[in-house]
PDB file of N, CA and C in Angstrom:
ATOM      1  N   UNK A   1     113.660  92.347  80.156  1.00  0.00           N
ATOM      2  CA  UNK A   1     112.553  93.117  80.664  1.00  0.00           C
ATOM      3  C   UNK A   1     113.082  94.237  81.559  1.00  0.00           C
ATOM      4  N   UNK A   2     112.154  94.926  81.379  1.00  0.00           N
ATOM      5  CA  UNK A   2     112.484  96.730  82.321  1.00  0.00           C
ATOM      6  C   UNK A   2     111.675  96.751  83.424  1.00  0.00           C
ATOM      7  N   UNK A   3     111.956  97.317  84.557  1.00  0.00           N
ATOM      8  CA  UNK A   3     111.065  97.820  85.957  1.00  0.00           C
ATOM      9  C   UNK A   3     111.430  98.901  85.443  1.00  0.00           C
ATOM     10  N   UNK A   4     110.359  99.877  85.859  1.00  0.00           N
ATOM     11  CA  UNK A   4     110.535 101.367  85.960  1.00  0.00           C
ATOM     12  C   UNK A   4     109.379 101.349  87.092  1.00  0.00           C
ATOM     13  N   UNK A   5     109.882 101.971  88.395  1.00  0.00           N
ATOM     14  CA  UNK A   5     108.753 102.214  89.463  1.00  0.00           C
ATOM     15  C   UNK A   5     108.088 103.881  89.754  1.00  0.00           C
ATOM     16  N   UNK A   6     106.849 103.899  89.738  1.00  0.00           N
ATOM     17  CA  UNK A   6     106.447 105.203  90.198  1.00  0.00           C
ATOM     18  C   UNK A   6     106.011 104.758  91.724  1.00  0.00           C
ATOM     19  N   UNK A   7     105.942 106.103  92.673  1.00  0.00           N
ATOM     20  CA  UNK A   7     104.979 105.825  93.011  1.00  0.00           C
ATOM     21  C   UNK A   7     103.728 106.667  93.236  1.00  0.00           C
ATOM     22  N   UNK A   8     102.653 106.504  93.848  1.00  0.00           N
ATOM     23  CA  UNK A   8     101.160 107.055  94.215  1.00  0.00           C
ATOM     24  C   UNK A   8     100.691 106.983  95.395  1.00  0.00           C
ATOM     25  N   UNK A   9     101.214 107.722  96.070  1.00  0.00           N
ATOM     26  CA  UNK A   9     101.125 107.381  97.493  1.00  0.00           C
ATOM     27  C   UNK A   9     101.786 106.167  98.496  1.00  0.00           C
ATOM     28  N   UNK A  10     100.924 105.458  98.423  1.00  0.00           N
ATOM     29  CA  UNK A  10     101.129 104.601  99.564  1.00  0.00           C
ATOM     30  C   UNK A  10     101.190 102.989  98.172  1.00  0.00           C
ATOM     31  N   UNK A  11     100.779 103.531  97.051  1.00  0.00           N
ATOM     32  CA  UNK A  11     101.000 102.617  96.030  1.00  0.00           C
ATOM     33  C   UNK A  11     102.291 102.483  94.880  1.00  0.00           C
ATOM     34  N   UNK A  12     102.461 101.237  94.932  1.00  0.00           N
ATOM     35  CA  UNK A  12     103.710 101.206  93.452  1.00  0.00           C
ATOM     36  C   UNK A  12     103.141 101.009  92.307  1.00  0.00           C
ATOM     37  N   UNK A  13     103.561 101.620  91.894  1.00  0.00           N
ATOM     38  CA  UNK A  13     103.258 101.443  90.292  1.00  0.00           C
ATOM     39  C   UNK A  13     104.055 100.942  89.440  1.00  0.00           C
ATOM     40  N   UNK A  14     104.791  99.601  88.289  1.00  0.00           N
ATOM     41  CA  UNK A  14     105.541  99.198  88.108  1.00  0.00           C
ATOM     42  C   UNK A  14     105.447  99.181  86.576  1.00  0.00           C
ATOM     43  N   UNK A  15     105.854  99.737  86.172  1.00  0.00           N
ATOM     44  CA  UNK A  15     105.797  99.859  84.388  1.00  0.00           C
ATOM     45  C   UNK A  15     106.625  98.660  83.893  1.00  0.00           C
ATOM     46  N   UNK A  16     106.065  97.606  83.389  1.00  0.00           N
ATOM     47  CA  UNK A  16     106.822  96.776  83.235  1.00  0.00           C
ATOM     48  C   UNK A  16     107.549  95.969  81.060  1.00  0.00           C
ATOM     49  N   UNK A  17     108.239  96.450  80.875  1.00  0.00           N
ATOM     50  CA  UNK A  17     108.629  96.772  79.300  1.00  0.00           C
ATOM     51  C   UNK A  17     109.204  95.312  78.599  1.00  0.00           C
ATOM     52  N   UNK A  18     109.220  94.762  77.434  1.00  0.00           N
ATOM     53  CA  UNK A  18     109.673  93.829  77.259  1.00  0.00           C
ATOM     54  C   UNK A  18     108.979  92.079  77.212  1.00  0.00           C
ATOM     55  N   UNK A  19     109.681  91.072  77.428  1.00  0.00           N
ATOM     56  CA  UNK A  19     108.936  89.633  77.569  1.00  0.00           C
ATOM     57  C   UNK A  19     109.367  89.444  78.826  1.00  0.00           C
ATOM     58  N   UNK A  20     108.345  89.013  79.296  1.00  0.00           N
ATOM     59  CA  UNK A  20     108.053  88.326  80.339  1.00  0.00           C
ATOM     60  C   UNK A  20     107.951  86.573  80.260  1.00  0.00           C
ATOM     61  N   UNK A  21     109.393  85.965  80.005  1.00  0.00           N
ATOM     62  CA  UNK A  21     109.531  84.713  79.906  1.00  0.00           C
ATOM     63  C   UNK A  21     110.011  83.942  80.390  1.00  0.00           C
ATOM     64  N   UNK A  22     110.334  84.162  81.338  1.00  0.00           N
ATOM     65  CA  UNK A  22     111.304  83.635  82.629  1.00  0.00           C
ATOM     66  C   UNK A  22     113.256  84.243  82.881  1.00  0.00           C
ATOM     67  N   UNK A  23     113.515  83.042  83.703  1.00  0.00           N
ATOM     68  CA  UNK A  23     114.725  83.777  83.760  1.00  0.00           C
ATOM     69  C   UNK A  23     114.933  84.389  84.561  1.00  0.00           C
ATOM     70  N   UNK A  24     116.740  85.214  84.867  1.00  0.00           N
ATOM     71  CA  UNK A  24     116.834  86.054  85.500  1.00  0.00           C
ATOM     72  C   UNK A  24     115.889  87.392  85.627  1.00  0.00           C
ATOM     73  N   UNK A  25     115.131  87.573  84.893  1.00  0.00           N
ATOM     74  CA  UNK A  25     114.248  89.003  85.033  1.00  0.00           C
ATOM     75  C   UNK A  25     113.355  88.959  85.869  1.00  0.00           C
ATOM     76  N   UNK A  26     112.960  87.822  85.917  1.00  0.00           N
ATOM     77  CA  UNK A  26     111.364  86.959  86.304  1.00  0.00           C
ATOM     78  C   UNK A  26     112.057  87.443  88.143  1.00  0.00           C
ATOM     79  N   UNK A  27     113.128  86.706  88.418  1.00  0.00           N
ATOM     80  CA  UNK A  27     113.787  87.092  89.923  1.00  0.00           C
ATOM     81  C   UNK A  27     113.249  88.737  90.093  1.00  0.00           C
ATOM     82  N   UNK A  28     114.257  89.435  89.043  1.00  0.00           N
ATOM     83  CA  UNK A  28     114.443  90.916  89.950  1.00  0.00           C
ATOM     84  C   UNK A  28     113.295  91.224  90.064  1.00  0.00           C
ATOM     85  N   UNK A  29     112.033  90.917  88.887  1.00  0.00           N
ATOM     86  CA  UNK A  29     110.594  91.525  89.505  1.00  0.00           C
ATOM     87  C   UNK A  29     110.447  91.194  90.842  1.00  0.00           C
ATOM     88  N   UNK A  30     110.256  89.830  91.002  1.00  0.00           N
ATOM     89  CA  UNK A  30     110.162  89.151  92.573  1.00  0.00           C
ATOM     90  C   UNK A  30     110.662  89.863  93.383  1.00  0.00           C
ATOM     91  N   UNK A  31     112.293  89.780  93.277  1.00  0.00           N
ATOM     92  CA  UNK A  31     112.867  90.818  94.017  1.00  0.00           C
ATOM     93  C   UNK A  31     112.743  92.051  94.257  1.00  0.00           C
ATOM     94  N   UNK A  32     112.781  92.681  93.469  1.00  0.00           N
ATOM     95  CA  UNK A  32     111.708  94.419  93.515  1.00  0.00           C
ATOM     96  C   UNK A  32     110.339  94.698  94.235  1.00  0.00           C
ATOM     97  N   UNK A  33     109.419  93.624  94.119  1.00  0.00           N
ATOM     98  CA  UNK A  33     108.413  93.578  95.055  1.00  0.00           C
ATOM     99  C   UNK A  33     108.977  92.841  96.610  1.00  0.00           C
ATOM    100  N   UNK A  34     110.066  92.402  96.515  1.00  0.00           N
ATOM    101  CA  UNK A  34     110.021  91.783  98.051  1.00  0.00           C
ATOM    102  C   UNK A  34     110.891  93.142  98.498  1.00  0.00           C
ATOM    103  N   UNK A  35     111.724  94.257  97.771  1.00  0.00           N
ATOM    104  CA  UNK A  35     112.218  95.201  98.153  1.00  0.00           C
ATOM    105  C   UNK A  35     111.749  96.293  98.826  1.00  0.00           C
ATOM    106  N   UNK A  36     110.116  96.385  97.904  1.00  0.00           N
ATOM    107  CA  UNK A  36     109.334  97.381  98.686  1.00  0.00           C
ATOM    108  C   UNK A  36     108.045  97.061  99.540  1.00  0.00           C
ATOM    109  N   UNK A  37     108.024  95.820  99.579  1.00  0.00           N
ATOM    110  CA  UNK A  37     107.097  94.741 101.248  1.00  0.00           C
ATOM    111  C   UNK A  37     108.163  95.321 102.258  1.00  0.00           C
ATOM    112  N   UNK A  38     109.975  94.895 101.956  1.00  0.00           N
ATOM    113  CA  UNK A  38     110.888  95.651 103.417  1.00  0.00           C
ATOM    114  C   UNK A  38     110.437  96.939 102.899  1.00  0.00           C
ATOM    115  N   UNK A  39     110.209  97.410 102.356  1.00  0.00           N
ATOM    116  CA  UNK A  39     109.836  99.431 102.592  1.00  0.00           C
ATOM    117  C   UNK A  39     108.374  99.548 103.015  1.00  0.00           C
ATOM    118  N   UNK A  40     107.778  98.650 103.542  1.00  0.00           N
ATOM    119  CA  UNK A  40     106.341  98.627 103.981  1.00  0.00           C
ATOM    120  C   UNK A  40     105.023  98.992 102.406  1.00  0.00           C
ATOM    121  N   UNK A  41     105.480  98.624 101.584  1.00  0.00           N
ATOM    122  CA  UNK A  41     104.564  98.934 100.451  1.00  0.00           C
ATOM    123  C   UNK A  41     103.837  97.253  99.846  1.00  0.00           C
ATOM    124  N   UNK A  42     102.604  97.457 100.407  1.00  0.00           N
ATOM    125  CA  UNK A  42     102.450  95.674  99.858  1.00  0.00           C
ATOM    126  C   UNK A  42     100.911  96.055  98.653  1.00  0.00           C
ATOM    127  N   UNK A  43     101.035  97.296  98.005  1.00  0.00           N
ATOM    128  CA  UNK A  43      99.786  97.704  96.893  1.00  0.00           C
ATOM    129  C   UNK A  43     100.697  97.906  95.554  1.00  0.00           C
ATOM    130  N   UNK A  44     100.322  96.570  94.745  1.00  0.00           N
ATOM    131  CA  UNK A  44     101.525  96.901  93.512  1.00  0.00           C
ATOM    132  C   UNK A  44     100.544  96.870  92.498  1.00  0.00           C
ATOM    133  N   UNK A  45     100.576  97.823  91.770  1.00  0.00           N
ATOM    134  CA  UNK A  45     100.365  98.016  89.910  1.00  0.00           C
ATOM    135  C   UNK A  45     100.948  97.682  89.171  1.00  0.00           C
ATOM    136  N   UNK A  46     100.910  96.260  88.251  1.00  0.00           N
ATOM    137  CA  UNK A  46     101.943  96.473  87.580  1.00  0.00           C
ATOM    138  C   UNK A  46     101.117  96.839  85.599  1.00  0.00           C
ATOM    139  N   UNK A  47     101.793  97.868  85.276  1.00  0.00           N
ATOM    140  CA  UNK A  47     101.407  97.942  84.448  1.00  0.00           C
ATOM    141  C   UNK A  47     102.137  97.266  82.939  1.00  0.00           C
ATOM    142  N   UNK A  48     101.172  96.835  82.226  1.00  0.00           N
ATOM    143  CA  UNK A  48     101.487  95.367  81.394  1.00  0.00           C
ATOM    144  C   UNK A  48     101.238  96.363  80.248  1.00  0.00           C
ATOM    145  N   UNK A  49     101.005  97.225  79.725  1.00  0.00           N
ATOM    146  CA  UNK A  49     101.534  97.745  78.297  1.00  0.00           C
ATOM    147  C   UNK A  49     102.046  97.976  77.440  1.00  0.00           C
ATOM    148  N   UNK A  50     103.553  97.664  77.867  1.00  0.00           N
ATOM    149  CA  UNK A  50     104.538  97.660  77.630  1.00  0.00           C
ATOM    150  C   UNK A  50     105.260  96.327  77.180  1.00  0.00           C
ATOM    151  N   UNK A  51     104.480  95.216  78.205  1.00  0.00           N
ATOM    152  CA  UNK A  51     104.627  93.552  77.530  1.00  0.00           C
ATOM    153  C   UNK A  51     104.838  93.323  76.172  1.00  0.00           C
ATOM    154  N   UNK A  52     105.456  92.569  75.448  1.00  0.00           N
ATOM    155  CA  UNK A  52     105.183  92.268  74.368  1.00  0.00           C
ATOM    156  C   UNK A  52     104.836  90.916  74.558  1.00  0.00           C
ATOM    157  N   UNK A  53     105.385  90.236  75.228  1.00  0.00           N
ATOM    158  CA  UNK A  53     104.391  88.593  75.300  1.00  0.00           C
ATOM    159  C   UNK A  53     104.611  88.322  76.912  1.00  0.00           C
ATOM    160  N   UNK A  54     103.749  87.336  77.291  1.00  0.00           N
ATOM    161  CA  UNK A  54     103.906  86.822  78.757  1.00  0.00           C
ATOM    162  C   UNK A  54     103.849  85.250  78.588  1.00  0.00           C
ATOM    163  N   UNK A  55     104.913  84.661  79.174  1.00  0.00           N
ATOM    164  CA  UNK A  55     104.808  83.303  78.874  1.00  0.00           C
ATOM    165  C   UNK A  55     104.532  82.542  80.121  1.00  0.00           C
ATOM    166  N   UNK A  56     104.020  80.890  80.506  1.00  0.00           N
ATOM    167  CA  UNK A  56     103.958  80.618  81.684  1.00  0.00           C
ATOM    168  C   UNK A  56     104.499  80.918  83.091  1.00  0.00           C
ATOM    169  N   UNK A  57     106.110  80.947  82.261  1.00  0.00           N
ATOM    170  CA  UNK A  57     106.998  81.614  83.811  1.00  0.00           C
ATOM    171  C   UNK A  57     106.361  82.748  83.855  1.00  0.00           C
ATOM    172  N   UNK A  58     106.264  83.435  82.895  1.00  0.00           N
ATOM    173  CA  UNK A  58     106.357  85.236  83.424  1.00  0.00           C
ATOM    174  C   UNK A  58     104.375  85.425  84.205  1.00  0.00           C
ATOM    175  N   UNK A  59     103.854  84.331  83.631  1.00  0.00           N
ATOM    176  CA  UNK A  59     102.460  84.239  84.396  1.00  0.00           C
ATOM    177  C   UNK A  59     102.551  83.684  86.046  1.00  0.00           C
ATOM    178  N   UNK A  60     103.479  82.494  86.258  1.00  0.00           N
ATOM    179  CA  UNK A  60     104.050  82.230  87.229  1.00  0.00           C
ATOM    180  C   UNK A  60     104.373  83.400  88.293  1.00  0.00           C
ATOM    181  N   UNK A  61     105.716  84.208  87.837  1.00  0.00           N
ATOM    182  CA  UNK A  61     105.959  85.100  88.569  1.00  0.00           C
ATOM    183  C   UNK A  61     105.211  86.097  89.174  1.00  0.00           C
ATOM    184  N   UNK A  62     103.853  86.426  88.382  1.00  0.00           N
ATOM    185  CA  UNK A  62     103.132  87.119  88.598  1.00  0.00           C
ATOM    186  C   UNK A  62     102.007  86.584  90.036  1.00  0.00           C
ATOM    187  N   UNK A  63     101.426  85.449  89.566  1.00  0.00           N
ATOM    188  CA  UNK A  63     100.982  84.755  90.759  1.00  0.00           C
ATOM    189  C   UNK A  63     102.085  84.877  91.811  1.00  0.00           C
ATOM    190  N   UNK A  64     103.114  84.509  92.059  1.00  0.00           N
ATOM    191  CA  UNK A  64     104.085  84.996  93.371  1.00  0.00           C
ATOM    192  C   UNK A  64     104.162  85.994  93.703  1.00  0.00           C
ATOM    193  N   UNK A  65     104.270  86.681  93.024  1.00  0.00           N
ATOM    194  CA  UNK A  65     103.902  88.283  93.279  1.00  0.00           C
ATOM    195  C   UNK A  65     102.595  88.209  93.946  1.00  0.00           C
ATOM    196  N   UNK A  66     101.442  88.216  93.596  1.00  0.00           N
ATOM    197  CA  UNK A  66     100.130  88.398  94.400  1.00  0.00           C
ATOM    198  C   UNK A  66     100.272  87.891  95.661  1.00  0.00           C
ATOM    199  N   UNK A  67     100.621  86.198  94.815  1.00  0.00           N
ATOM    200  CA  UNK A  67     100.181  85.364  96.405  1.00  0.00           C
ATOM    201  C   UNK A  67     101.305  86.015  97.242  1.00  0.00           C
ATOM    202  N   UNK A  68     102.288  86.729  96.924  1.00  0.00           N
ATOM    203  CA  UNK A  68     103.487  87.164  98.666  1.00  0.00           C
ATOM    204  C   UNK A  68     102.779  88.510  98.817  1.00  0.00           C
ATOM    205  N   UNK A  69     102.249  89.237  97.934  1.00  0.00           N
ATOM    206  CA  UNK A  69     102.129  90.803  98.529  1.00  0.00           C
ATOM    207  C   UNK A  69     100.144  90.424  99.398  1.00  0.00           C
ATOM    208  N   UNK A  70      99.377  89.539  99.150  1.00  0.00           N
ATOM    209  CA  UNK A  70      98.204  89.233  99.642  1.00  0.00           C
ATOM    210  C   UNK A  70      98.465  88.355 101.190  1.00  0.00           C
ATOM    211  N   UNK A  71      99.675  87.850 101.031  1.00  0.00           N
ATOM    212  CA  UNK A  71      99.869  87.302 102.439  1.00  0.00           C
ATOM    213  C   UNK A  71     100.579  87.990 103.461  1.00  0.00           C
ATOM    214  N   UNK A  72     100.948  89.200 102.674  1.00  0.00           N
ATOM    215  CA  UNK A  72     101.254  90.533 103.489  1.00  0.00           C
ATOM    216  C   UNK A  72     100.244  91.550 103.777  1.00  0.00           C
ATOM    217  N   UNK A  73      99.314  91.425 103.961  1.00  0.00           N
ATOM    218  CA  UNK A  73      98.021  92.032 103.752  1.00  0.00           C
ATOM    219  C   UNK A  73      97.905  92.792 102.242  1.00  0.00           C
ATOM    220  N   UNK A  74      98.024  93.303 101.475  1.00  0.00           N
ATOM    221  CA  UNK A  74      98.749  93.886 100.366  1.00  0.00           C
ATOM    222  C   UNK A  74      97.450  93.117  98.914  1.00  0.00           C
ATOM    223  N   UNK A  75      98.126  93.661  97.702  1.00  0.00           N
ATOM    224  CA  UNK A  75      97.077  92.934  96.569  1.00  0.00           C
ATOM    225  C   UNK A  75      98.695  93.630  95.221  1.00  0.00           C
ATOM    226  N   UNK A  76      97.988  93.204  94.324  1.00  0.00           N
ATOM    227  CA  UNK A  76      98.311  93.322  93.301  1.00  0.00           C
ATOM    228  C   UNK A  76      97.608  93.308  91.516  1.00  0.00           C
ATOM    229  N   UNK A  77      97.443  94.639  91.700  1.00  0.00           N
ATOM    230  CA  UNK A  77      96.040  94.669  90.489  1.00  0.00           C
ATOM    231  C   UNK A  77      97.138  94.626  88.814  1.00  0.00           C
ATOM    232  N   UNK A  78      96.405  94.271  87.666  1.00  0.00           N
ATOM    233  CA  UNK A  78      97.123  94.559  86.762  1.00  0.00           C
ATOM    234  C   UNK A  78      96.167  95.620  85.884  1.00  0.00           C
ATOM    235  N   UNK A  79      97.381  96.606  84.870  1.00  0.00           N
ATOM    236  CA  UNK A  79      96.991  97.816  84.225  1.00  0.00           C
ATOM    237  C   UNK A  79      97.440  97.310  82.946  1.00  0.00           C
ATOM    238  N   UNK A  80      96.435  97.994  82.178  1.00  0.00           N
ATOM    239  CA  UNK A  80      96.786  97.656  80.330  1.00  0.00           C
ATOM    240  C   UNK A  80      97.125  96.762  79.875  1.00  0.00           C
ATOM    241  N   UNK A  81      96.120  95.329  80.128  1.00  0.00           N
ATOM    242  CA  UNK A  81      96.451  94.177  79.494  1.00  0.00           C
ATOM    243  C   UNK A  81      96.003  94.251  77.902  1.00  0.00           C
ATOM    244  N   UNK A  82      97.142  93.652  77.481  1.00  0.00           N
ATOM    245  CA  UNK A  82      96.531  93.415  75.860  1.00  0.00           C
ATOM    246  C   UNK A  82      95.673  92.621  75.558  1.00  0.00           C
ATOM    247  N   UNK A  83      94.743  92.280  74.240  1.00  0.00           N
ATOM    248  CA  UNK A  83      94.327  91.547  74.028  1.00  0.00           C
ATOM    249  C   UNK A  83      95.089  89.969  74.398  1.00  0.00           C
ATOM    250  N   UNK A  84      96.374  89.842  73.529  1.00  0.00           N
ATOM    251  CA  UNK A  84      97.072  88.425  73.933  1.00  0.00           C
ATOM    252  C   UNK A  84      96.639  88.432  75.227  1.00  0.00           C
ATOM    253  N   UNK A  85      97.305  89.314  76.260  1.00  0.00           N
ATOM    254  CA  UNK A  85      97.325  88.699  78.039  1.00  0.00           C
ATOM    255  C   UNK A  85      96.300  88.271  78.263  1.00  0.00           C
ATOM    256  N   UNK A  86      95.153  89.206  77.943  1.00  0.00           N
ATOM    257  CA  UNK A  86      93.702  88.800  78.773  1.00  0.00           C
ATOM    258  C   UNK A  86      93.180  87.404  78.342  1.00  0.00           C
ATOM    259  N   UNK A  87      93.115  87.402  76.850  1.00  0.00           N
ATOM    260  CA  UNK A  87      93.234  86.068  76.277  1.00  0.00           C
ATOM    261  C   UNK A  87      94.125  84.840  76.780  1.00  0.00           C
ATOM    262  N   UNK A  88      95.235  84.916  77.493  1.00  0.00           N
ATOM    263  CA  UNK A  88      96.199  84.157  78.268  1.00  0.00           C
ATOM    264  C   UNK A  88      95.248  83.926  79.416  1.00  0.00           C
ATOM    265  N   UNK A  89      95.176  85.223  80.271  1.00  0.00           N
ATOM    266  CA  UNK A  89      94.642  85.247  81.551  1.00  0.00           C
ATOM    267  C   UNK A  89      93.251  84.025  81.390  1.00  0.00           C
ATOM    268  N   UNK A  90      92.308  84.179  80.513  1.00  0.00           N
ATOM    269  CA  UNK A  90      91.004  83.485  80.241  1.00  0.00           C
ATOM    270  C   UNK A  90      91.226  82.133  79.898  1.00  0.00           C
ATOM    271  N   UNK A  91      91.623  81.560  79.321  1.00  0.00           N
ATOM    272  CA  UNK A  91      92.441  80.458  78.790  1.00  0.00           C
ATOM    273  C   UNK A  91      92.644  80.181  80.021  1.00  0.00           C
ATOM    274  N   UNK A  92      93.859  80.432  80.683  1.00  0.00           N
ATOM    275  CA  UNK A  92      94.393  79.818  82.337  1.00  0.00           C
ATOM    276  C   UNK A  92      93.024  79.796  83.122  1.00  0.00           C
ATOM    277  N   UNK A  93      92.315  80.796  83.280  1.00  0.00           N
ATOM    278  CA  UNK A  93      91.541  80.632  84.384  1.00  0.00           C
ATOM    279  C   UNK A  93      91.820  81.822  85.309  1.00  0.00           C
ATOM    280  N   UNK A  94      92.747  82.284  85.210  1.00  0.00           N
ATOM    281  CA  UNK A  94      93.479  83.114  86.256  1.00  0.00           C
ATOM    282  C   UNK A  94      92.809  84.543  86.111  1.00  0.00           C
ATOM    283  N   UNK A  95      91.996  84.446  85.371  1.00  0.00           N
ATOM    284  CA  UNK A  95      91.263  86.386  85.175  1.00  0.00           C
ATOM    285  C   UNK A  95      90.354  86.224  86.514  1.00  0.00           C
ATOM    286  N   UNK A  96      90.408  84.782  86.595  1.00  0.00           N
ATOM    287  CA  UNK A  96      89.379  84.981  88.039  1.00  0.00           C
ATOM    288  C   UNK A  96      89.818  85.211  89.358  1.00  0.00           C
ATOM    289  N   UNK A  97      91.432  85.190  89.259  1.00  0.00           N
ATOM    290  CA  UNK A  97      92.503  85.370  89.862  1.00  0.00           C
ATOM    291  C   UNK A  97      92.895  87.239  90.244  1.00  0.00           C
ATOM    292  N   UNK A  98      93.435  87.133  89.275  1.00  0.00           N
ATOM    293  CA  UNK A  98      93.935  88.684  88.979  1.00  0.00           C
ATOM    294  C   UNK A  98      92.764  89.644  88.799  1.00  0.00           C
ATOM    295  N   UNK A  99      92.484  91.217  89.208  1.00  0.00           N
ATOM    296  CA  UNK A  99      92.220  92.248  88.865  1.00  0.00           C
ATOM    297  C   UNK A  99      92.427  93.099  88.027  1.00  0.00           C
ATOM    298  N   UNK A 100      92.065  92.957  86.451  1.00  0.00           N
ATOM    299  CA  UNK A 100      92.781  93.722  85.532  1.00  0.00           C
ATOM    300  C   UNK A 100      91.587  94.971  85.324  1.00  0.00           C
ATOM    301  N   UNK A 101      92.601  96.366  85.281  1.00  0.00           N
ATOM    302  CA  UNK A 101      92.385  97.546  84.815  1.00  0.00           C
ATOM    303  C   UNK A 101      92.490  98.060  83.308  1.00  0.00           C
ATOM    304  N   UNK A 102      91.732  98.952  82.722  1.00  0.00           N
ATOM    305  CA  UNK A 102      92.263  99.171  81.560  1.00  0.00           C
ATOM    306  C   UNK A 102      93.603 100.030  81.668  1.00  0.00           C
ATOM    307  N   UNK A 103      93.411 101.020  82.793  1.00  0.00           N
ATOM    308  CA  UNK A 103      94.422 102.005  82.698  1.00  0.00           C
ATOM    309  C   UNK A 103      95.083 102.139  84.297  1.00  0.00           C
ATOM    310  N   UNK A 104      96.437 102.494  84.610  1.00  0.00           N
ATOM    311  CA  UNK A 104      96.910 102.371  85.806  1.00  0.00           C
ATOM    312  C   UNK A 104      95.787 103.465  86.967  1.00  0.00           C
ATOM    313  N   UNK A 105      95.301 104.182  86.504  1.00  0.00           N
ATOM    314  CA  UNK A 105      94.676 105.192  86.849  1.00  0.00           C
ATOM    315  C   UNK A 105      93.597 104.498  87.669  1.00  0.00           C
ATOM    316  N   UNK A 106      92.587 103.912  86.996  1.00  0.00           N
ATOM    317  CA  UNK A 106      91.671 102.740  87.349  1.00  0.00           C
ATOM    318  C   UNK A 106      92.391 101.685  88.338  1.00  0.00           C
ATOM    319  N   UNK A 107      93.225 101.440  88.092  1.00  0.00           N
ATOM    320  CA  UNK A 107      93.787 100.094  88.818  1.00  0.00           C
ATOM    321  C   UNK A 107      94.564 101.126  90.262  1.00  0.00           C
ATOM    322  N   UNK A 108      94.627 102.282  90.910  1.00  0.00           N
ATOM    323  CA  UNK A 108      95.074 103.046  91.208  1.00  0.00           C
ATOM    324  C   UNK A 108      94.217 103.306  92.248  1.00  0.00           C
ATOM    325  N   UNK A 109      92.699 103.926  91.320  1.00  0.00           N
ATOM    326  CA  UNK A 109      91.433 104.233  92.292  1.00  0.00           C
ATOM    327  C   UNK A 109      90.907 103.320  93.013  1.00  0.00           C
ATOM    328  N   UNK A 110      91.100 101.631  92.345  1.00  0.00           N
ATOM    329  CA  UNK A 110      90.244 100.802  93.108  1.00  0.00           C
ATOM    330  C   UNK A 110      91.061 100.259  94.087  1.00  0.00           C
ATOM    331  N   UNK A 111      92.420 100.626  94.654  1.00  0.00           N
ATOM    332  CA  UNK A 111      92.852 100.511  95.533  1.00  0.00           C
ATOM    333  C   UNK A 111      92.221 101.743  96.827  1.00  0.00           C
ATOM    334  N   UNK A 112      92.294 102.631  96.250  1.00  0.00           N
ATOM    335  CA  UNK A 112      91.783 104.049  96.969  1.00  0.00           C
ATOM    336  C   UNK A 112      90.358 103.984  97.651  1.00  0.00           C
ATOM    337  N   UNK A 113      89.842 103.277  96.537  1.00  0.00           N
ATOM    338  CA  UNK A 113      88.259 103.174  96.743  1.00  0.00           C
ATOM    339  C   UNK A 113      88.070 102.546  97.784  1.00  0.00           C
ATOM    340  N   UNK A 114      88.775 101.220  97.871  1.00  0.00           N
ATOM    341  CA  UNK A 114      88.517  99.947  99.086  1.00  0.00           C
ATOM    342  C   UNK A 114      89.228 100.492 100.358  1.00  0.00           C
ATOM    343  N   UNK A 115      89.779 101.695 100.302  1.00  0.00           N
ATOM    344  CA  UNK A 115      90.345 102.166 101.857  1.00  0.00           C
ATOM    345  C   UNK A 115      92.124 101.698 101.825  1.00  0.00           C
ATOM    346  N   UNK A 116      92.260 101.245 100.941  1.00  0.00           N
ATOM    347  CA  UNK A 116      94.020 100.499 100.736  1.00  0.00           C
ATOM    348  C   UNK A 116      94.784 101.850 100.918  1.00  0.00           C
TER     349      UNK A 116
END
């Protein structure tokens, strides 16, 4: 899997490419978000378009991700879920969890919107 980070102000944006199946990759995401909590950035996008599958770990990692950037005051919305993910997400339960956007743009504003 690939990070590619933009950012949008005061937001990251995380283009994220590849499977999401655990493993060493599953870390550096973690790690990449605990990189920019020390750079004071706790508003992450990650955009999932690029996924080709997400498996429990890589659903896992994602919940750690929220739950550390939400206990930093912070959130973590997701952009361009596929059919599979959302279908994953619904199945788990976890859409009631996560904030999914169609487009990073959307997932972008409703940070903006709430004053983030």
């Amino acid at each position: 899997m690939k990070i590619q980070e933009n950012m949008e102000g005061r937001i990251a944006v995380l283009t994220l490419k590849g499977k999401m199946m655990g493993g060493p990759e599953m870390q550096e995401l973690h790690d990449h978000i605990k990189g920019l909590m020390n750079d004071g950035v706790n508003k992450v996008v990650a955009d999932l378009g690029k996924v080709k599958w997400l498996n429990s770990s890589g659903l896992g990692t994602l919940m750690g991700a929220l739950t550390t950037l939400r206990n930093d005051g912070g959130d973590l919305k997701l952009a361009h879920t596929s059919d599979k993910i959302q279908s994953l997400l619904m199945i788990t339960k976890l859409i009631s969890i996560f904030e999914t956007y169609e487009d990073v743009e959307s997932a972008v504003k409703a940070f903006e919107a709430a004053g983030e």
